[in-house]
C-alpha atoms as a PDB file:
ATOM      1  CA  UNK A   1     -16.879  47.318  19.764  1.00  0.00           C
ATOM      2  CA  UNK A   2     -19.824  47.125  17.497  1.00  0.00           C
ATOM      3  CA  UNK A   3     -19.419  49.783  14.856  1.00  0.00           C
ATOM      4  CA  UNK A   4     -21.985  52.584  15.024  1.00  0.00           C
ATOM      5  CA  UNK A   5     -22.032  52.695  10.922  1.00  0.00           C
ATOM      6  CA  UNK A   6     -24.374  49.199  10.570  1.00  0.00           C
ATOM      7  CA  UNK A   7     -27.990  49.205  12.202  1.00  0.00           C
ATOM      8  CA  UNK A   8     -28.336  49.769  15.594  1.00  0.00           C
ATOM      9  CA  UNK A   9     -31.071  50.890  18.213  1.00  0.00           C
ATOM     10  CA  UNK A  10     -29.068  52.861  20.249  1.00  0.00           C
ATOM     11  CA  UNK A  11     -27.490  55.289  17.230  1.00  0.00           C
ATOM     12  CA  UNK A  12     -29.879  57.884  17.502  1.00  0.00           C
ATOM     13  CA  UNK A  13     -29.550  58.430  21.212  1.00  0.00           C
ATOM     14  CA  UNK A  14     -25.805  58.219  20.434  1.00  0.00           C
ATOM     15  CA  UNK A  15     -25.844  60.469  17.635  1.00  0.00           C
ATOM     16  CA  UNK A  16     -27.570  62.998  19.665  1.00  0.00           C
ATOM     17  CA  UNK A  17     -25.076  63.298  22.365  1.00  0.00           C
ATOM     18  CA  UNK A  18     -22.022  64.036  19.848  1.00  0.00           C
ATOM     19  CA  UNK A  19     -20.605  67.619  19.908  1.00  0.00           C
ATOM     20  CA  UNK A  20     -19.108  69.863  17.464  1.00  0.00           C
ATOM     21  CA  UNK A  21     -16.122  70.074  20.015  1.00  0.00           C
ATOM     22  CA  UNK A  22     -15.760  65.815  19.433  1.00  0.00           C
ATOM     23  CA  UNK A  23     -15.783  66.598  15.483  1.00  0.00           C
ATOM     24  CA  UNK A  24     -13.352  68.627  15.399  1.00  0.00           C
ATOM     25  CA  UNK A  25     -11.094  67.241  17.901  1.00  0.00           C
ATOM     26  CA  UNK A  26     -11.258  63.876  15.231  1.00  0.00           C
ATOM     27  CA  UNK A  27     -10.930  66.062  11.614  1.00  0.00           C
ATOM     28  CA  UNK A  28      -7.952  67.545  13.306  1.00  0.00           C
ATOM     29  CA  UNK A  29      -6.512  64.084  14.628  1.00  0.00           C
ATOM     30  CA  UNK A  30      -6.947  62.634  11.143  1.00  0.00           C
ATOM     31  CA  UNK A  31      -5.687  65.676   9.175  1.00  0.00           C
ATOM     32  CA  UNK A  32      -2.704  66.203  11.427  1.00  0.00           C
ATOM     33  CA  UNK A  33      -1.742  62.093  12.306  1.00  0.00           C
ATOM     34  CA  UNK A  34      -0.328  63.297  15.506  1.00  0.00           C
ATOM     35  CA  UNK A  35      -2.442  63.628  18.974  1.00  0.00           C
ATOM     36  CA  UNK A  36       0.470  66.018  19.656  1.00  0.00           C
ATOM     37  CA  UNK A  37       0.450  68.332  16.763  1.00  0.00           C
ATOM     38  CA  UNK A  38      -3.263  68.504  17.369  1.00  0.00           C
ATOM     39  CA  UNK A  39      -3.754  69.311  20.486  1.00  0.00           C
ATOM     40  CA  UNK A  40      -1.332  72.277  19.629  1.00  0.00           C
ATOM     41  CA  UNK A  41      -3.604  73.421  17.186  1.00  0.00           C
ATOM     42  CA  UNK A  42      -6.584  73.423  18.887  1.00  0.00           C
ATOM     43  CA  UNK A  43      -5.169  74.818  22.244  1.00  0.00           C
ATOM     44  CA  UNK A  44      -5.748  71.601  24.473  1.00  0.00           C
ATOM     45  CA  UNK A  45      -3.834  69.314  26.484  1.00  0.00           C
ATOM     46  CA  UNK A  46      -2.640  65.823  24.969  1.00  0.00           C
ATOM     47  CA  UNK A  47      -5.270  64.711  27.438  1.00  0.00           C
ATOM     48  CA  UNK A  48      -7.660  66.456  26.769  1.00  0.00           C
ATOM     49  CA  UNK A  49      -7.857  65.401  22.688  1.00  0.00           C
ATOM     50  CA  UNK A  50      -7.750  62.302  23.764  1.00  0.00           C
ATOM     51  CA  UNK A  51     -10.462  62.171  26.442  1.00  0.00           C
ATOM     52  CA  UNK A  52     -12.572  64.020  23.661  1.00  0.00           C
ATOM     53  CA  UNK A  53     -11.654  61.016  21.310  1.00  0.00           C
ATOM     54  CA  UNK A  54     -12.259  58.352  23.571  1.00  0.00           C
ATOM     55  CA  UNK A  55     -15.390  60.297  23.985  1.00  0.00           C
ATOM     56  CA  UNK A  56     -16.526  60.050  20.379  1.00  0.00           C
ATOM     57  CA  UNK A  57     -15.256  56.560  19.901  1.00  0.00           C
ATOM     58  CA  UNK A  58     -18.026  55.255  22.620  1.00  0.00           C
ATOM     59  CA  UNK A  59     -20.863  57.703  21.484  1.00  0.00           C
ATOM     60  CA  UNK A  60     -19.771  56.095  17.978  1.00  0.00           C
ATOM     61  CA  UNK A  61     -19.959  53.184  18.590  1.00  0.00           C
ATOM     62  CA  UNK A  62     -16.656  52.274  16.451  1.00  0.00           C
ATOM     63  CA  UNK A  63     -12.750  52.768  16.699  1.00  0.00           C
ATOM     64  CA  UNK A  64     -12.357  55.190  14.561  1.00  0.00           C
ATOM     65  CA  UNK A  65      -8.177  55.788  15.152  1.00  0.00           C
ATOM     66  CA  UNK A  66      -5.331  53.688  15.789  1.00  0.00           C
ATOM     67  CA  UNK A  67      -3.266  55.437  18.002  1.00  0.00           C
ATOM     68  CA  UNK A  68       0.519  54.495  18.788  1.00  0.00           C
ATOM     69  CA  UNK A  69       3.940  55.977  19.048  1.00  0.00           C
ATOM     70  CA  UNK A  70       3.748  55.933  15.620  1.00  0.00           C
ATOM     71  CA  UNK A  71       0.739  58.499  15.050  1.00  0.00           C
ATOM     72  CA  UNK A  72      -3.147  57.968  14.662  1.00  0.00           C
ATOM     73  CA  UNK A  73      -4.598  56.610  11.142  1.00  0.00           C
ATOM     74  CA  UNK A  74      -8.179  55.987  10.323  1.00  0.00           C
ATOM     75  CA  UNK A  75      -9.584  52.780  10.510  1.00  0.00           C
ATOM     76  CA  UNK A  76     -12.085  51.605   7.842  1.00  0.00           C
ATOM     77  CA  UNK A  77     -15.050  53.228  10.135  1.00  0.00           C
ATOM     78  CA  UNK A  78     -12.978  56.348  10.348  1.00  0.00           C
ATOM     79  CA  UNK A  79     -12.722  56.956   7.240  1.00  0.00           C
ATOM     80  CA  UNK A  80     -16.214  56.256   6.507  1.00  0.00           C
ATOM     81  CA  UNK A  81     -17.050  58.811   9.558  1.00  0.00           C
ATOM     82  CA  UNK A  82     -14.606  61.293   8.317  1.00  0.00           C
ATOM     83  CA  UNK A  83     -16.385  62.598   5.095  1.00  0.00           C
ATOM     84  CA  UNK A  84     -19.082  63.576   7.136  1.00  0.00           C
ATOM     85  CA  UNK A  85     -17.684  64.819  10.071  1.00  0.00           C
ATOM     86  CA  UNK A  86     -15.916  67.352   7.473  1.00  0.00           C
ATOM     87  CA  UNK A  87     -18.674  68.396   6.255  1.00  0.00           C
ATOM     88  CA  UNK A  88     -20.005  69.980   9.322  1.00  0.00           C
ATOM     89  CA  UNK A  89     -16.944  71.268  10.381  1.00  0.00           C
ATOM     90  CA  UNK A  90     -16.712  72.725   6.824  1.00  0.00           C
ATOM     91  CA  UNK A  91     -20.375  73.910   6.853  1.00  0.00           C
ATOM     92  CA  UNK A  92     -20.121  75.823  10.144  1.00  0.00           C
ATOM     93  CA  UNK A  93     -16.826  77.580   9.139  1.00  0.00           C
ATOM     94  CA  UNK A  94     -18.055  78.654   6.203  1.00  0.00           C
ATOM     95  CA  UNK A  95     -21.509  79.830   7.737  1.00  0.00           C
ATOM     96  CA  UNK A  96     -19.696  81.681  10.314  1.00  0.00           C
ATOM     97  CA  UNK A  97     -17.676  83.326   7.045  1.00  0.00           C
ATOM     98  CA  UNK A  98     -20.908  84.255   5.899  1.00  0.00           C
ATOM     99  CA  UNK A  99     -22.306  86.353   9.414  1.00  0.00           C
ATOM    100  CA  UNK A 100     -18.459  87.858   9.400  1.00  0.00           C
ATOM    101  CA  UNK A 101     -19.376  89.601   6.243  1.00  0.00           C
ATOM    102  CA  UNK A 102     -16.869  87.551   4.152  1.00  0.00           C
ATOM    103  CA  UNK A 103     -17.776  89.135   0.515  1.00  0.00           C
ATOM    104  CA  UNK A 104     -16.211  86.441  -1.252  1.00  0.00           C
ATOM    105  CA  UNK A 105     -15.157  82.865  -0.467  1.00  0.00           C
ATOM    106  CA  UNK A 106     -11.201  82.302   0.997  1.00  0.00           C
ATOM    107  CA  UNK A 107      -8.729  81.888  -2.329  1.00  0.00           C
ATOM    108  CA  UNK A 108      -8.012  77.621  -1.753  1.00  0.00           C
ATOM    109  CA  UNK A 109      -4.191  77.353  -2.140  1.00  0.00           C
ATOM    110  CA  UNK A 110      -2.887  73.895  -3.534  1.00  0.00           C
ATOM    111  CA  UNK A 111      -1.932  72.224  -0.853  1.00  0.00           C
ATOM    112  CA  UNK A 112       0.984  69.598  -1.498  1.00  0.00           C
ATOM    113  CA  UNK A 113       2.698  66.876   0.437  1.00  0.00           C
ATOM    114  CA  UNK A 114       5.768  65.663  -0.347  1.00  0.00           C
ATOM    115  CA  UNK A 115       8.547  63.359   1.103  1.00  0.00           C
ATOM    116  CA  UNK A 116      11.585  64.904   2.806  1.00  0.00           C
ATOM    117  CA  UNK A 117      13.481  63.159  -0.102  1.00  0.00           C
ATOM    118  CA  UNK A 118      11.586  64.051  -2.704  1.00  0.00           C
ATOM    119  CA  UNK A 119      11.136  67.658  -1.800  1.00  0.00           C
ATOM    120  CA  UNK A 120      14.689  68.408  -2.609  1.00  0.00           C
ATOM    121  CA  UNK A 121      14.595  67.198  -5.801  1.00  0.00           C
ATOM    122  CA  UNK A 122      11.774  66.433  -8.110  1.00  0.00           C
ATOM    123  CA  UNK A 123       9.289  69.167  -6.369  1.00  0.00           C
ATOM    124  CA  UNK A 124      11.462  72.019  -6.880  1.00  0.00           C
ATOM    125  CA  UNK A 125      11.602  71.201 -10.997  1.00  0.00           C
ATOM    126  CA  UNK A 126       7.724  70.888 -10.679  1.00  0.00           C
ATOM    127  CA  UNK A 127       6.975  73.684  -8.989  1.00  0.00           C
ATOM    128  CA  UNK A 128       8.724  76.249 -10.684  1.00  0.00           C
ATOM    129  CA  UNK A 129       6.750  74.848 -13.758  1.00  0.00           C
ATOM    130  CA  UNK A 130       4.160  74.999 -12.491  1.00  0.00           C
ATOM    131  CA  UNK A 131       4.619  78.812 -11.527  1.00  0.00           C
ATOM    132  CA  UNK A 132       5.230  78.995 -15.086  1.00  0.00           C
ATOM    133  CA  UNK A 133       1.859  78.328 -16.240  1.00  0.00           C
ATOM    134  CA  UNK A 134      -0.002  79.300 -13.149  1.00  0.00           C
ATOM    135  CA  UNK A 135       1.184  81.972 -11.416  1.00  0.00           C
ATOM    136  CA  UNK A 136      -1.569  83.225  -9.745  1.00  0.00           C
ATOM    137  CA  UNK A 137      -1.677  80.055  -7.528  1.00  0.00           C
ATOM    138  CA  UNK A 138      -0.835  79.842  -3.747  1.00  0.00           C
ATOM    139  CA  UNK A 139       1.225  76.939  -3.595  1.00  0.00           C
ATOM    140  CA  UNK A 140       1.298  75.654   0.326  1.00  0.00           C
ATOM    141  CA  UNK A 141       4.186  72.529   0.672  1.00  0.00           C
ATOM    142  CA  UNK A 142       4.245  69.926   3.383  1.00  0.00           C
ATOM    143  CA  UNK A 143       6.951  67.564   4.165  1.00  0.00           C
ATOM    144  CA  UNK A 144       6.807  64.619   6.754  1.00  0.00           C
ATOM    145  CA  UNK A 145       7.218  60.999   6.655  1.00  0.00           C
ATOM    146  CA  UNK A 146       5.078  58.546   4.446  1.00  0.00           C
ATOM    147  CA  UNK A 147       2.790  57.580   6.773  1.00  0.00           C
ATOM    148  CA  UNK A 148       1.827  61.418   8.189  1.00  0.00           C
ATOM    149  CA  UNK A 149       1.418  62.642   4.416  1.00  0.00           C
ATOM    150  CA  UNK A 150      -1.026  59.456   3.561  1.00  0.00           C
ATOM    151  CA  UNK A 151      -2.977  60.313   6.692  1.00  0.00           C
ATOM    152  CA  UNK A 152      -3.383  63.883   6.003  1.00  0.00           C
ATOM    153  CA  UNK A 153      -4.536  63.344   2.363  1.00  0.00           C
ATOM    154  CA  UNK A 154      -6.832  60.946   3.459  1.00  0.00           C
ATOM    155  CA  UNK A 155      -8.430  63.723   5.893  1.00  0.00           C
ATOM    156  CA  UNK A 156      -8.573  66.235   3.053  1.00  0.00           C
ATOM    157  CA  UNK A 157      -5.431  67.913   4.725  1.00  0.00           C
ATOM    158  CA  UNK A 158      -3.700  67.709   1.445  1.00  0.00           C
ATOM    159  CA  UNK A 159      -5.001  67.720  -2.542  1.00  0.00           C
ATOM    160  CA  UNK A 160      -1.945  65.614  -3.237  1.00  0.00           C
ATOM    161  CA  UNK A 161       0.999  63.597  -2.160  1.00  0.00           C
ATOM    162  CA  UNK A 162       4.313  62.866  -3.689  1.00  0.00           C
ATOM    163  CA  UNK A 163       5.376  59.654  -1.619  1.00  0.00           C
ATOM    164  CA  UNK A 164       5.345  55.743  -1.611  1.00  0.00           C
ATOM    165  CA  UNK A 165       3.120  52.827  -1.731  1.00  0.00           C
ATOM    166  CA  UNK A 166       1.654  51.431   1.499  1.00  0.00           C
ATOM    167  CA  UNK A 167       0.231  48.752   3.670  1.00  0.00           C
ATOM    168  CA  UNK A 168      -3.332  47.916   1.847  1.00  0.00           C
ATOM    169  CA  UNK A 169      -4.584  49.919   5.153  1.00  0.00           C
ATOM    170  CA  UNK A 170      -3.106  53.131   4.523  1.00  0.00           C
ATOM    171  CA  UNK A 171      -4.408  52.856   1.173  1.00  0.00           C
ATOM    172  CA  UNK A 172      -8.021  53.212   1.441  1.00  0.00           C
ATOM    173  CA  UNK A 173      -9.691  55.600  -0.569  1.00  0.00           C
ATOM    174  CA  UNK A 174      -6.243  56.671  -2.044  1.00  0.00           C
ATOM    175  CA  UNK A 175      -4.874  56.456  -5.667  1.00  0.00           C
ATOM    176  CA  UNK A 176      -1.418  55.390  -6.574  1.00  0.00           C
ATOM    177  CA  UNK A 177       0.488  56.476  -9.948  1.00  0.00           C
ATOM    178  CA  UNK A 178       4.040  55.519 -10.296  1.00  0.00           C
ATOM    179  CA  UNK A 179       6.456  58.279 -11.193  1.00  0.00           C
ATOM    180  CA  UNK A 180       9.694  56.723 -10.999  1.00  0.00           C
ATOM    181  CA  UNK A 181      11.646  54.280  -8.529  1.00  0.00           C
ATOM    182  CA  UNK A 182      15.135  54.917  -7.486  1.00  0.00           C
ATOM    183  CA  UNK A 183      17.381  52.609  -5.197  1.00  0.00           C
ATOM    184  CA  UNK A 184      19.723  53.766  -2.398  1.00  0.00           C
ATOM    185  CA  UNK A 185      23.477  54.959  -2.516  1.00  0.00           C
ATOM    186  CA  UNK A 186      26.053  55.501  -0.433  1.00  0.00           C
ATOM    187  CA  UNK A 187      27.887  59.004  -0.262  1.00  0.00           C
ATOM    188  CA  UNK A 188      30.941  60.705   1.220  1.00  0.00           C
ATOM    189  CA  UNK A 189      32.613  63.608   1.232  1.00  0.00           C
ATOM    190  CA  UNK A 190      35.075  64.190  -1.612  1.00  0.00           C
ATOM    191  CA  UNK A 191      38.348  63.142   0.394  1.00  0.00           C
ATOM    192  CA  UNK A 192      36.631  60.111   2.426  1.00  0.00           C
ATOM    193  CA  UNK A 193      38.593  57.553   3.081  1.00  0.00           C
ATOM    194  CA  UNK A 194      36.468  54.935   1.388  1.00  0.00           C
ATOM    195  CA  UNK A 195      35.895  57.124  -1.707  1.00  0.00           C
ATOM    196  CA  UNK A 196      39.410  56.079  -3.715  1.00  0.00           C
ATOM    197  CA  UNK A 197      39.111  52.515  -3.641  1.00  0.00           C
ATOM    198  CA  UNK A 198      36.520  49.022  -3.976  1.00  0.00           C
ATOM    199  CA  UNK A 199      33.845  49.391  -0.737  1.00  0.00           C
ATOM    200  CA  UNK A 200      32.036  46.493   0.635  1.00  0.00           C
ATOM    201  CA  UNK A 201      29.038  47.399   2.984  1.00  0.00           C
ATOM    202  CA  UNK A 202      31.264  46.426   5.883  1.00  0.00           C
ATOM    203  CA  UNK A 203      33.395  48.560   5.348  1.00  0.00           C
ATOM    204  CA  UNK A 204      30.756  51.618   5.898  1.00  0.00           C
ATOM    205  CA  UNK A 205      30.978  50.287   9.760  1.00  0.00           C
ATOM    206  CA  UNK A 206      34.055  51.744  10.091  1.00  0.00           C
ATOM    207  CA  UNK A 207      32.389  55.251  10.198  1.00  0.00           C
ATOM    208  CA  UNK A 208      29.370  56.887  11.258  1.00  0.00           C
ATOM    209  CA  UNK A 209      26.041  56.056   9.639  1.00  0.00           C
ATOM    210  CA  UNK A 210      23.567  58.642   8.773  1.00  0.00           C
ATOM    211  CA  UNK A 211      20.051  57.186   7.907  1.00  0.00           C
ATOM    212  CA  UNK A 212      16.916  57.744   7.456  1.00  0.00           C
ATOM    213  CA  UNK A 213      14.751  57.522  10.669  1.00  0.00           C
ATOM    214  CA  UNK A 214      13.108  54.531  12.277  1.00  0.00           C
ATOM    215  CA  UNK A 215       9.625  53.468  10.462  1.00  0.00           C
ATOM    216  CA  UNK A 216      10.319  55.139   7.142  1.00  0.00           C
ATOM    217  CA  UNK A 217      10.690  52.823   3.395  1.00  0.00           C
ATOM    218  CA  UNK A 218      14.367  54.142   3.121  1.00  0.00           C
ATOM    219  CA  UNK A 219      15.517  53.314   6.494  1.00  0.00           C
ATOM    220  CA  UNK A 220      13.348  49.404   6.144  1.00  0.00           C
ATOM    221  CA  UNK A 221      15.355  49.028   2.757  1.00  0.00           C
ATOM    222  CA  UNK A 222      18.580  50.344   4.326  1.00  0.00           C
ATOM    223  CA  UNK A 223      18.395  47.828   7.158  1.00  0.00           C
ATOM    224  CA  UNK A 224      17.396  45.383   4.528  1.00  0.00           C
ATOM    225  CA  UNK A 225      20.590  46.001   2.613  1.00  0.00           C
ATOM    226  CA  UNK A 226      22.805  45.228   5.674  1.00  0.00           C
ATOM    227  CA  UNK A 227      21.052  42.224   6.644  1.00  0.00           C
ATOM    228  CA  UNK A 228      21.584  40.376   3.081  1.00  0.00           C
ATOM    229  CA  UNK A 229      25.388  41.143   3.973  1.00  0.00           C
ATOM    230  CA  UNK A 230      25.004  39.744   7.497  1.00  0.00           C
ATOM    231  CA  UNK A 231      25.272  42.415   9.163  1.00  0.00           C
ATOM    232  CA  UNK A 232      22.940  44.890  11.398  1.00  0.00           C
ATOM    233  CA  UNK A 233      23.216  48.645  11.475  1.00  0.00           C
ATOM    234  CA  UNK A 234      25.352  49.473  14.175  1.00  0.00           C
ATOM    235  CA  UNK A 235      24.997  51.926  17.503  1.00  0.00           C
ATOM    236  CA  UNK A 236      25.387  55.180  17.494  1.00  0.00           C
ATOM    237  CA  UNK A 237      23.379  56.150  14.446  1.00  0.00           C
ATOM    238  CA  UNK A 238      22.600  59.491  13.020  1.00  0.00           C
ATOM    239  CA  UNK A 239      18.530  59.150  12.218  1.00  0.00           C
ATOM    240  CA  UNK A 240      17.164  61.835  10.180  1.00  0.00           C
ATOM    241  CA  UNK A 241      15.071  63.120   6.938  1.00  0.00           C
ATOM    242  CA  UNK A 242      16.205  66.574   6.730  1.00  0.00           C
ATOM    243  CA  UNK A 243      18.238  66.513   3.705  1.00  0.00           C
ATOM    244  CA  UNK A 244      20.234  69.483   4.846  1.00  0.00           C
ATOM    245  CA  UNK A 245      21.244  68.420   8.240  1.00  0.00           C
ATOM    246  CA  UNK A 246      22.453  64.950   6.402  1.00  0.00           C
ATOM    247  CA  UNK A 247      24.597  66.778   3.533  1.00  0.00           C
ATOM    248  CA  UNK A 248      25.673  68.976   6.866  1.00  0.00           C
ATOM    249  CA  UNK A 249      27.280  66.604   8.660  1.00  0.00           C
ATOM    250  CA  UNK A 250      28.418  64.577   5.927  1.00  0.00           C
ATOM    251  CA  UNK A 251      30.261  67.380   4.156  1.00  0.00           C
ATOM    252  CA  UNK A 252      32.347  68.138   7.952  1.00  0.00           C
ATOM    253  CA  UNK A 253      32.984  64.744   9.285  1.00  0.00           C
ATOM    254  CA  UNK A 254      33.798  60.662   7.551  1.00  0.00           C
ATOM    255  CA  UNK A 255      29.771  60.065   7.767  1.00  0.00           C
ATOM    256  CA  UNK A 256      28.618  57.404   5.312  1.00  0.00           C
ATOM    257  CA  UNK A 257      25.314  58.742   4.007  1.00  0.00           C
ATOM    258  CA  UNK A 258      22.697  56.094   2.892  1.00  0.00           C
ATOM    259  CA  UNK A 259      19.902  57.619   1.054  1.00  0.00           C
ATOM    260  CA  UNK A 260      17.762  57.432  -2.287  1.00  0.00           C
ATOM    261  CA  UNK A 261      19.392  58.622  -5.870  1.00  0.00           C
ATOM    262  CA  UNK A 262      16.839  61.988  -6.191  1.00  0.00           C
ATOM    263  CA  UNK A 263      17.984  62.984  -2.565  1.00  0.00           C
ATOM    264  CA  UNK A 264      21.785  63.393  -3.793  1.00  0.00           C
ATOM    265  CA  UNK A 265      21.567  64.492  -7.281  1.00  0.00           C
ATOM    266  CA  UNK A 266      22.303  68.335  -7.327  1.00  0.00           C
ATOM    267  CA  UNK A 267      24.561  67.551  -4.915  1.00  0.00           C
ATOM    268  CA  UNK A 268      26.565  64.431  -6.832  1.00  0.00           C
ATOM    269  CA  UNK A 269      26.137  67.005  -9.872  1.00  0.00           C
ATOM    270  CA  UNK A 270      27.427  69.479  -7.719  1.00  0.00           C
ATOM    271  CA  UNK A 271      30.501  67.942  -6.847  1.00  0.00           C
ATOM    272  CA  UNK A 272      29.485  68.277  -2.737  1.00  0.00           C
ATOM    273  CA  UNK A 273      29.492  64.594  -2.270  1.00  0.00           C
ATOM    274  CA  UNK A 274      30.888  61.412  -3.857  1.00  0.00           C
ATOM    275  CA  UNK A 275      28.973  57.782  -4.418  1.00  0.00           C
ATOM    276  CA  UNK A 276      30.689  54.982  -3.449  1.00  0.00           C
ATOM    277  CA  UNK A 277      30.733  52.076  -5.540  1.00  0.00           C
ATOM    278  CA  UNK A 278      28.954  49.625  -2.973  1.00  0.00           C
ATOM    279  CA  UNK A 279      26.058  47.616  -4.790  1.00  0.00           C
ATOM    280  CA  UNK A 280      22.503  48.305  -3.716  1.00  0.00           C
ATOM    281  CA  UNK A 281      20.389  45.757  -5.291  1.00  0.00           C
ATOM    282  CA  UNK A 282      17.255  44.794  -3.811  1.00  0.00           C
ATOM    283  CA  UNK A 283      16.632  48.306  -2.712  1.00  0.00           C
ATOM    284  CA  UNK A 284      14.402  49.608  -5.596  1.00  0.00           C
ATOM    285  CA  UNK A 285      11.188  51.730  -4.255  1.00  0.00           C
ATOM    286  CA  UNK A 286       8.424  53.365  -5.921  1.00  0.00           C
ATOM    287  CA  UNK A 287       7.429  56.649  -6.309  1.00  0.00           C
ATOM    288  CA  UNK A 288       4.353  58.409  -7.315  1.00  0.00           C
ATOM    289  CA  UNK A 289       1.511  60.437  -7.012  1.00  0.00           C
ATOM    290  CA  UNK A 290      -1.089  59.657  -4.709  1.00  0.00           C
ATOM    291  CA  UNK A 291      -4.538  61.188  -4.292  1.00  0.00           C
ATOM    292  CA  UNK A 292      -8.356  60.602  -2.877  1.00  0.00           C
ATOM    293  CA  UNK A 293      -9.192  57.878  -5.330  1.00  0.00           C
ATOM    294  CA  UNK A 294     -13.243  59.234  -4.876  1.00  0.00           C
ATOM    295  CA  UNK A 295     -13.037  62.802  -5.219  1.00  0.00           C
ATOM    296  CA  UNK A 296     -12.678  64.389  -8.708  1.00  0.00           C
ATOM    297  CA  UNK A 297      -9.515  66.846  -8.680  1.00  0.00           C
ATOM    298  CA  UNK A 298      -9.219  70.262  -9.353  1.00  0.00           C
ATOM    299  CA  UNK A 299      -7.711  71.879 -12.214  1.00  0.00           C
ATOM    300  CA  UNK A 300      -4.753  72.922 -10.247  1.00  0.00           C
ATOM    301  CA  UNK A 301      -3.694  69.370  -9.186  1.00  0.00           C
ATOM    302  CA  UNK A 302      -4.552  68.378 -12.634  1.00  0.00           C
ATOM    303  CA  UNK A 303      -1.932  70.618 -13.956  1.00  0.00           C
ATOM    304  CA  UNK A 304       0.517  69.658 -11.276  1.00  0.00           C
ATOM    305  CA  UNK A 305      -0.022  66.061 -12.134  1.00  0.00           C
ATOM    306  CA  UNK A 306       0.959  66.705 -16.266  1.00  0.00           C
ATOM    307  CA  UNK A 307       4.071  68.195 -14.827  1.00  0.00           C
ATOM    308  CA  UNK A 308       5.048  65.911 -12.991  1.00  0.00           C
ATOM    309  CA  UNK A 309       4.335  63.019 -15.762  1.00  0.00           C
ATOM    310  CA  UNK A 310       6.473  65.680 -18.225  1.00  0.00           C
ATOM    311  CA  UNK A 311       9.807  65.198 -15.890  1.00  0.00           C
ATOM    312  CA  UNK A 312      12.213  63.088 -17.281  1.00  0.00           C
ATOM    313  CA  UNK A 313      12.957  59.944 -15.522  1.00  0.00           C
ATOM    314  CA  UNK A 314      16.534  59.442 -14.656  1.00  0.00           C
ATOM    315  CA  UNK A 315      16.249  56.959 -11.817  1.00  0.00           C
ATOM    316  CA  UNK A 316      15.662  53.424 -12.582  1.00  0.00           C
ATOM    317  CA  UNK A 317      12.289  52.777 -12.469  1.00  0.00           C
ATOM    318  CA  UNK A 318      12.793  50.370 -15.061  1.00  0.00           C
ATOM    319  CA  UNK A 319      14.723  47.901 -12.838  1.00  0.00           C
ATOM    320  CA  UNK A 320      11.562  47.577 -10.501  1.00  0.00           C
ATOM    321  CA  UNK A 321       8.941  44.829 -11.290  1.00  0.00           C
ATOM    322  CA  UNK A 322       5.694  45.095 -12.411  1.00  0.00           C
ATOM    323  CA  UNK A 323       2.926  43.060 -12.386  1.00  0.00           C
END
């Protein structure tokens, strides 16, 4: 499909038959990453969103998503079409505002997405900092996986992510600064079988696994782990990135936990859970702060930002290579 975005005799015509209603349908695609979670916001049928879509993507000219199990994500053209298609979405809201009466513009809250991981334990530091020093801030907080958070800041869905690196096609138009890197550990409940003596990986098979879910850095590196020893993650699996259901069911049953140093520390500190002694090398990940490398940021994420520089690093980012 020839892209719509280089010359082409046909674009006008083509631009001329594009609706408000296929606009929005994409803005919300590419803000949300899910066909499913927009279609619930705008009050249509998965079907519908993605006739609309398919719609767009022919009036276009270009593919503008790549839609899978996995979620949508812009391609290069969408994210070329994307700044513009905001801007009249943005336009018309706000005119609308302006016949409603609105005497002053909405108060913008900073809008943050963070990792399921990282959400339990640098954020919360962070955030009541930055309370500190700006408390008349609305503070809205997002968690999903990698992928969803890099999409949504991408669409303008977020001012700011706390998550990972990613394929050089997630990373378009996005800024990375590393924070920290941390490795994976293995926990238990205090009590655990395996927590009183020497622990290979192999010996985690003896219990249930809980794991970060399918597609995620954590769950690539913890299959990575077994695999140098051998071995593949067994059947029978408990997938998830809600920290509490994980501490949940390890703190009642002989689960094995495997998940990143930040996600256990209060409760390591707290005495909730043990580490077992099973080396993790090889599963060092970055980090960071990621943000629209071409729009300037606002004062608010600015602050956020120094805060988050200001937070002492106790994982081991030194052990991961640079350059």
């Amino acid at each position: 499909m020839q892209s719509a975005f280089g010359p082409s005799s046909s674009f006008p015509e083509q631009a001329r038959r594009i609706r408000l209603r296929h606009l929005r349908c994409f803005v919300t695609v590419a803000r949300e990453g899910q066909v499913g979670r927009a279609a619930e916001l705008l009050q249509l049928s998965q079907p519908a969103v993605t006739k609309t879509l398919n719609e767009l993507e022919v009036l276009a000219g270009a593919k503008l998503l790549d839609r899978g199990r996995h979620g949508a994500r812009l391609t290069a053209a969408g994210h070329r079409f994307l700044r513009y298609a905001q801007d009249v979405t943005t336009s018309l809201d706000a005119a609308v505002a302006a016949l409603a009466g609105a005497a002053e513009p909405a108060r913008e809250p900073l809008r943050i997405g963070a990792l399921p991981t990282v959400a339990g334990s640098v954020l919360p530091e962070a955030l009541a900092e930055l309370r500190r020093v700006r408390g008349d801030l609305d503070i809205r907080i997002r968690t999903d996986p990698n992928a969803v958070l890099l999409s949504a800041l991408a669409a303008g869905a977020l001012d700011v992510v706390l998550g990972r690196m990613a394929e050089p096609s997630r990373m378009v138009g996005l800024s990375f600064e590393l924070l920290y890197a941390e490795t994976l550990i293995l926990v238990v409940r205090p009590g655990h079988p395996l927590a009183e003596r020497s622990v290979s990986v192999a010996d985690t098979l003896e219990h249930p696994l809980v794991v970060a879910t399918s597609g995620t850095v954590p769950r690539h590196a913890t299959e990575a782990l077994f695999e140098r020893h051998g071995l593949r993650l067994p059947v029978g699996l408990i997938e998830t990135l809600d920290l509490a259901v994980a501490r949940g069911v390890v703190r009642r049953s002989d689960a094995v936990w495997i998940t990143t140093e930040r996600a256990a520390r209060d409760d390591l500190a707290d005495g909730v859970v043990r580490r077992l002694d099973v080396p993790t090398a090889g599963t060092v990940e970055p980090v960071g702060v990621l943000r629209r490398s071409a729009d300037a940021s606002s004062a608010a994420v600015e602050d956020f930002v120094t805060i988050l520089r200001d937070i002492p690093v106790d994982g081991t980012w030194q052990d991961f290579p640079h350059g």
